[in-house]
PDB file of N, CA and C in Angstrom:
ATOM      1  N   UNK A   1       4.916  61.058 101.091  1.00  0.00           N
ATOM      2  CA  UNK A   1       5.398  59.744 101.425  1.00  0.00           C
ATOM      3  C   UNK A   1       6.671  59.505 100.617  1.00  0.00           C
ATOM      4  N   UNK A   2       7.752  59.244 101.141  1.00  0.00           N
ATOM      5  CA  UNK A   2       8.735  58.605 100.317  1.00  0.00           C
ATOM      6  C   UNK A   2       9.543  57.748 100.616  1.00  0.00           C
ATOM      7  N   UNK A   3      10.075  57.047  99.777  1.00  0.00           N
ATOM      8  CA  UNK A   3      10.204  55.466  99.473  1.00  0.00           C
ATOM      9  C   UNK A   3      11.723  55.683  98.684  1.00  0.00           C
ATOM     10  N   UNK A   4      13.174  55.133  99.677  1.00  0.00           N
ATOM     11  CA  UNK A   4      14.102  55.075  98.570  1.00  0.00           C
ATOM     12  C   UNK A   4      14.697  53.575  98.522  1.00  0.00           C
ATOM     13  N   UNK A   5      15.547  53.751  97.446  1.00  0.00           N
ATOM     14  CA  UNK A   5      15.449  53.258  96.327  1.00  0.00           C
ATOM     15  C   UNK A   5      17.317  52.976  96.362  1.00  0.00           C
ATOM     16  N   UNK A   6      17.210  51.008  96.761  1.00  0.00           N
ATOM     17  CA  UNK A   6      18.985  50.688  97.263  1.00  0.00           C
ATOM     18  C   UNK A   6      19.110  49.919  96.077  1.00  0.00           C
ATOM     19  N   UNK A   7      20.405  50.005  96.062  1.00  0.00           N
ATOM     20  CA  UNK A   7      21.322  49.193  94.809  1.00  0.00           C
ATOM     21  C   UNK A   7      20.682  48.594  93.469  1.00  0.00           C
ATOM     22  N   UNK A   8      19.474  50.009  93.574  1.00  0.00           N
ATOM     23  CA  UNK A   8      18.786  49.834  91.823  1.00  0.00           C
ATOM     24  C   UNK A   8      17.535  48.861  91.741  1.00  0.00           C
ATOM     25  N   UNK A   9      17.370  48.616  93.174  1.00  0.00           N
ATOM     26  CA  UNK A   9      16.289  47.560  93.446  1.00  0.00           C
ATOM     27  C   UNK A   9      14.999  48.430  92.928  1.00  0.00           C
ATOM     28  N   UNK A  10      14.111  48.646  92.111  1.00  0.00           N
ATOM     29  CA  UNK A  10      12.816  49.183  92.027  1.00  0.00           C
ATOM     30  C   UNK A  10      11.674  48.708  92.417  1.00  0.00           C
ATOM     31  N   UNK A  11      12.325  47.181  91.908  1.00  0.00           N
ATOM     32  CA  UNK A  11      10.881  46.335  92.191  1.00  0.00           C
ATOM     33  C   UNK A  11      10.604  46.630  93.870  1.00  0.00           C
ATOM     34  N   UNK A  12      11.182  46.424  94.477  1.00  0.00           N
ATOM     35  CA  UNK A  12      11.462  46.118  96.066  1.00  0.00           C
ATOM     36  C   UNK A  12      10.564  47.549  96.359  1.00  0.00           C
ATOM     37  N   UNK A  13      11.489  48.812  95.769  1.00  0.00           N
ATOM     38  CA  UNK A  13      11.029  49.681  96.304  1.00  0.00           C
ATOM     39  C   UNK A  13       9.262  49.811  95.866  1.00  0.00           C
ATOM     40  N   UNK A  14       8.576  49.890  95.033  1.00  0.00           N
ATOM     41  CA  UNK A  14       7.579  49.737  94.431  1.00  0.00           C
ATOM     42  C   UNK A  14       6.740  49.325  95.250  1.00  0.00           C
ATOM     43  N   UNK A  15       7.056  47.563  95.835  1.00  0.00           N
ATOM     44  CA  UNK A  15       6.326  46.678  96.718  1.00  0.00           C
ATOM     45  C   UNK A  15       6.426  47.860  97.925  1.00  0.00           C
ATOM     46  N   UNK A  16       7.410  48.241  98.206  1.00  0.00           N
ATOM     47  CA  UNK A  16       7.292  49.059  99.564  1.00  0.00           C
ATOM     48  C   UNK A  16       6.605  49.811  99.703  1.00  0.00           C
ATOM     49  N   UNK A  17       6.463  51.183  98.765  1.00  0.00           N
ATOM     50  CA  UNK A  17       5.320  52.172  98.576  1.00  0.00           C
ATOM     51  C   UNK A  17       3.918  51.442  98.649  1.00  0.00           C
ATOM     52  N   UNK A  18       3.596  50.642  97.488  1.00  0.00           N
ATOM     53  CA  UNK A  18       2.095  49.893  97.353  1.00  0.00           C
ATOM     54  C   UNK A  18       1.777  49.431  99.213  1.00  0.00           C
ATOM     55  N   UNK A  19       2.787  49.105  99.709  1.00  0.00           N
ATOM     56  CA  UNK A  19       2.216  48.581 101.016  1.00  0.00           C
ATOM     57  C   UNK A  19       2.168  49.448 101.876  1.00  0.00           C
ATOM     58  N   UNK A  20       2.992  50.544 102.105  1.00  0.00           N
ATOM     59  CA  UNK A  20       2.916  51.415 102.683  1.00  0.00           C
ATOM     60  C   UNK A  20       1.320  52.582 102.532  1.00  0.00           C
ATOM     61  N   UNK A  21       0.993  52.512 101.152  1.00  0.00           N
ATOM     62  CA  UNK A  21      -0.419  53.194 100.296  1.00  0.00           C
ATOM     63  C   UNK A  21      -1.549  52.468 101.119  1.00  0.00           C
ATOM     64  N   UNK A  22      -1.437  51.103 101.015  1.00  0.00           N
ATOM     65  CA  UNK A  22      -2.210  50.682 101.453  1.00  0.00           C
ATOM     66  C   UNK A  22      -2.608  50.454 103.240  1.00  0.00           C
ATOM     67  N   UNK A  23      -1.737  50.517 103.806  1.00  0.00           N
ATOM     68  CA  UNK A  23      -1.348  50.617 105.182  1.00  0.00           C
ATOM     69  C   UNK A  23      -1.962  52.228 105.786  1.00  0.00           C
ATOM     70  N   UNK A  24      -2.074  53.046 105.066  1.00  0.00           N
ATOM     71  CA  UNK A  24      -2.543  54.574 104.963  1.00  0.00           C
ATOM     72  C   UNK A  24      -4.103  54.596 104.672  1.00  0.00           C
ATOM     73  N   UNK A  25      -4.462  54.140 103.819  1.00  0.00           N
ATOM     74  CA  UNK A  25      -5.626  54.001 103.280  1.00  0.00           C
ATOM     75  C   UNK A  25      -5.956  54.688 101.987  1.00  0.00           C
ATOM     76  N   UNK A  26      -4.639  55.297 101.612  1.00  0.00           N
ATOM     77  CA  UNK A  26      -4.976  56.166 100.421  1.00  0.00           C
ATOM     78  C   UNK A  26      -5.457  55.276  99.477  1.00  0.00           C
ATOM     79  N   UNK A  27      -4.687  54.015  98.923  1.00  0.00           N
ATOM     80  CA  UNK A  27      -5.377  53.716  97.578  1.00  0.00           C
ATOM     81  C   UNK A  27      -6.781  53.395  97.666  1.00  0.00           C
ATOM     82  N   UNK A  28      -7.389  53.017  99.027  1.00  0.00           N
ATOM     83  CA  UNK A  28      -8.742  52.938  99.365  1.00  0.00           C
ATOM     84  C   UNK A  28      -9.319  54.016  99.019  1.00  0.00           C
ATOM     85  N   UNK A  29      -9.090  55.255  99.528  1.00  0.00           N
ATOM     86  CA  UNK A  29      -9.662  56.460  99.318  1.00  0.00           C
ATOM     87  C   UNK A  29      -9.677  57.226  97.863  1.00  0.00           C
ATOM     88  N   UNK A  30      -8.651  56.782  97.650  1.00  0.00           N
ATOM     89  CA  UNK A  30      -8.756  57.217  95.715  1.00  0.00           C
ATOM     90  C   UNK A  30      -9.689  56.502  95.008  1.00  0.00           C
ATOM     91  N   UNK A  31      -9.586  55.004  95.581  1.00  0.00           N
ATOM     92  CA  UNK A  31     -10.522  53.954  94.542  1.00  0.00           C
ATOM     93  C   UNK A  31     -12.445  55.191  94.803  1.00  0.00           C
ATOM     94  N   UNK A  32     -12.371  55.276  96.400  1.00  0.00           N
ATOM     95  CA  UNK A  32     -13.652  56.041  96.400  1.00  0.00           C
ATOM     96  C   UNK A  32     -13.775  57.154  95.472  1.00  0.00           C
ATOM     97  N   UNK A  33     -13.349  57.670  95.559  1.00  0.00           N
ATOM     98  CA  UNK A  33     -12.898  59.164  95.074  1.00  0.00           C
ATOM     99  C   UNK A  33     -13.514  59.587  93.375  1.00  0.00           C
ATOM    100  N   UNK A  34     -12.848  58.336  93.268  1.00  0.00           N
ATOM    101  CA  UNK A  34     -12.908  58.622  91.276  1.00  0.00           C
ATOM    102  C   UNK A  34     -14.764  58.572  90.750  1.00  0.00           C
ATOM    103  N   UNK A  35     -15.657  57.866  91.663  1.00  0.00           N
ATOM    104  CA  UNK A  35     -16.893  57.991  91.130  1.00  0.00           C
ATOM    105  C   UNK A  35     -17.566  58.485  92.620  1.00  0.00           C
ATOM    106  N   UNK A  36     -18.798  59.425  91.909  1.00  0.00           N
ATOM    107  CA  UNK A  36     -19.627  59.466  93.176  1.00  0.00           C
ATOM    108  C   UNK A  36     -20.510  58.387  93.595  1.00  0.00           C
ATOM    109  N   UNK A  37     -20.788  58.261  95.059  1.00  0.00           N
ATOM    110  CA  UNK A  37     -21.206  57.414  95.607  1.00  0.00           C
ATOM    111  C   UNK A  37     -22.578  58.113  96.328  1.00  0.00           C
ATOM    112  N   UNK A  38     -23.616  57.311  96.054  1.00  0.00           N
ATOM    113  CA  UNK A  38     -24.839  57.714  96.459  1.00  0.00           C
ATOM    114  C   UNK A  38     -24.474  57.486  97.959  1.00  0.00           C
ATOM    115  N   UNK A  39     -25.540  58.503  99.034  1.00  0.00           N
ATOM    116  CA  UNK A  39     -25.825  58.327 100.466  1.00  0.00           C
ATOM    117  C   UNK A  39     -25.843  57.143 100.721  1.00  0.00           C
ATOM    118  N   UNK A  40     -26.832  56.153 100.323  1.00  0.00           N
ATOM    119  CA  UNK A  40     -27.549  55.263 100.586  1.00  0.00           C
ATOM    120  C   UNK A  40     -26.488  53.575 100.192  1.00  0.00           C
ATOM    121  N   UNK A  41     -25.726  53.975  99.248  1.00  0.00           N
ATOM    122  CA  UNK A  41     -24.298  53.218  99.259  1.00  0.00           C
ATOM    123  C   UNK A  41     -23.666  53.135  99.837  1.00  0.00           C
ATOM    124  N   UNK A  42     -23.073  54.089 100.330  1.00  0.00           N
ATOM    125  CA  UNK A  42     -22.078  54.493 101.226  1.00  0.00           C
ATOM    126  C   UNK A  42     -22.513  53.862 102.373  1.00  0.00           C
ATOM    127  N   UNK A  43     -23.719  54.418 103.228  1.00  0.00           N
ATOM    128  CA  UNK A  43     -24.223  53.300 104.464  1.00  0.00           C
ATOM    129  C   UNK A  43     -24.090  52.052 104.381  1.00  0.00           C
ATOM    130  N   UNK A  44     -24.256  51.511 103.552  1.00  0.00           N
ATOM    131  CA  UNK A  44     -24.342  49.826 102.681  1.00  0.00           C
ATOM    132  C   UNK A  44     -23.036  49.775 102.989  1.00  0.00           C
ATOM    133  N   UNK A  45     -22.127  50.721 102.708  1.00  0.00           N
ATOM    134  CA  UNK A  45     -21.122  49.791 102.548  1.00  0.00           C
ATOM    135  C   UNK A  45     -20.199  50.112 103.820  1.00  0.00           C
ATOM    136  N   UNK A  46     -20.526  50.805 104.595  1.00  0.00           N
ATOM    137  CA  UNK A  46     -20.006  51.378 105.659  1.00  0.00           C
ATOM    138  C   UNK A  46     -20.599  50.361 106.823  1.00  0.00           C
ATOM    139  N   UNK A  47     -21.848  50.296 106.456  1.00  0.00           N
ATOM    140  CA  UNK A  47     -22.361  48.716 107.591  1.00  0.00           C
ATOM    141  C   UNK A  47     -21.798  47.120 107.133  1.00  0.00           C
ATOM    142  N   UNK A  48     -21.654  47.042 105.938  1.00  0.00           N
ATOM    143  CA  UNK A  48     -20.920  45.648 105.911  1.00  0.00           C
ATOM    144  C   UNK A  48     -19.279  45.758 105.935  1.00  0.00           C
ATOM    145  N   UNK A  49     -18.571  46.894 106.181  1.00  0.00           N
ATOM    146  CA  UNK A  49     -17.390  47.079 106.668  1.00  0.00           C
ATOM    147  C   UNK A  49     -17.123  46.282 107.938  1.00  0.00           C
ATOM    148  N   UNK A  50     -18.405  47.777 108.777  1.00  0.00           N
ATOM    149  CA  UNK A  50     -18.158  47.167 110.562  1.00  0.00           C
ATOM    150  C   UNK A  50     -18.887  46.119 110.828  1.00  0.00           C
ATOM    151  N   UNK A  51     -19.470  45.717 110.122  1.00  0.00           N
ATOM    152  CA  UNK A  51     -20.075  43.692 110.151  1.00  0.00           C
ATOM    153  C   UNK A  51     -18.711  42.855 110.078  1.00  0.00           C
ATOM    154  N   UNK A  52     -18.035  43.650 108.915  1.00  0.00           N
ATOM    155  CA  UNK A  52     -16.452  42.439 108.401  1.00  0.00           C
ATOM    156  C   UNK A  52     -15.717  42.850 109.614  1.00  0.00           C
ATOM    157  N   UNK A  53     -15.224  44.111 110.267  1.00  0.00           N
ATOM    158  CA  UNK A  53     -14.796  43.993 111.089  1.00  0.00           C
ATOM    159  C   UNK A  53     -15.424  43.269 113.099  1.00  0.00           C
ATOM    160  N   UNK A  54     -15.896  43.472 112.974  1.00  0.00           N
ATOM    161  CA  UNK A  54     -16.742  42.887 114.089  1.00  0.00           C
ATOM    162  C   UNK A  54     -16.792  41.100 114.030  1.00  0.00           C
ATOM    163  N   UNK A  55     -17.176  40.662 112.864  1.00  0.00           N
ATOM    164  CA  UNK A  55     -16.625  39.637 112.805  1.00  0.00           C
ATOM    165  C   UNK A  55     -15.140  38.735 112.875  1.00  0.00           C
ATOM    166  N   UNK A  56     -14.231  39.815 112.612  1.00  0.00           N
ATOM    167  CA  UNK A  56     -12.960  39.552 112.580  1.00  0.00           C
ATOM    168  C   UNK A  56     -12.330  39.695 113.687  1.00  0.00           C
ATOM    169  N   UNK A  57     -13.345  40.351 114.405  1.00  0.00           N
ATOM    170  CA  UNK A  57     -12.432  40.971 116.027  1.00  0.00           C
ATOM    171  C   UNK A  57     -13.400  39.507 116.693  1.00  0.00           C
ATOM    172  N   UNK A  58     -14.182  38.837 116.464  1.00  0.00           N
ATOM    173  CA  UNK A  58     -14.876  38.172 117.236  1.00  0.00           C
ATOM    174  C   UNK A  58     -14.592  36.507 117.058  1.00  0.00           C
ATOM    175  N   UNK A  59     -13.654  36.297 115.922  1.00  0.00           N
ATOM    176  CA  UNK A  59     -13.164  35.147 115.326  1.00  0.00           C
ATOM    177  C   UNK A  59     -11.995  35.179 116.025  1.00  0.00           C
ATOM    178  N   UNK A  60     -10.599  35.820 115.801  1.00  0.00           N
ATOM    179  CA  UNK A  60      -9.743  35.818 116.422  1.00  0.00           C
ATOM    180  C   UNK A  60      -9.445  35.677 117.204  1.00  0.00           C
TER     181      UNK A  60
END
């Protein structure tokens, strides 16, 4: 991924990457990553995902 970097602006660029990370899903996937996650979590949290989404598609 890369992200440049105009008239010394960093901050700007910074915000751009972080949104772009997040738009990808990587920083999601790292946050998983760093500890293991039991089976039985993971379902947990994989069903109140598509609950949050399902709700969100059904509000809108």
């Amino acid at each position: 991924m890369e992200v440049r970097v105009f008239n010394n602006q960093i901050e700007k660029a910074l915000r751009l990457l972080k949104r772009k990370l997040s738009q990808d899903g990587i920083m999601r996937e790292l946050k998983n990553r760093m500890a293991y996650e039991k089976p039985g979590e993971k379902r947990k949290r994989k069903q109140k995902e598509a609950k949050r989404r399902k709700y969100k598609i059904q509000t809108w």
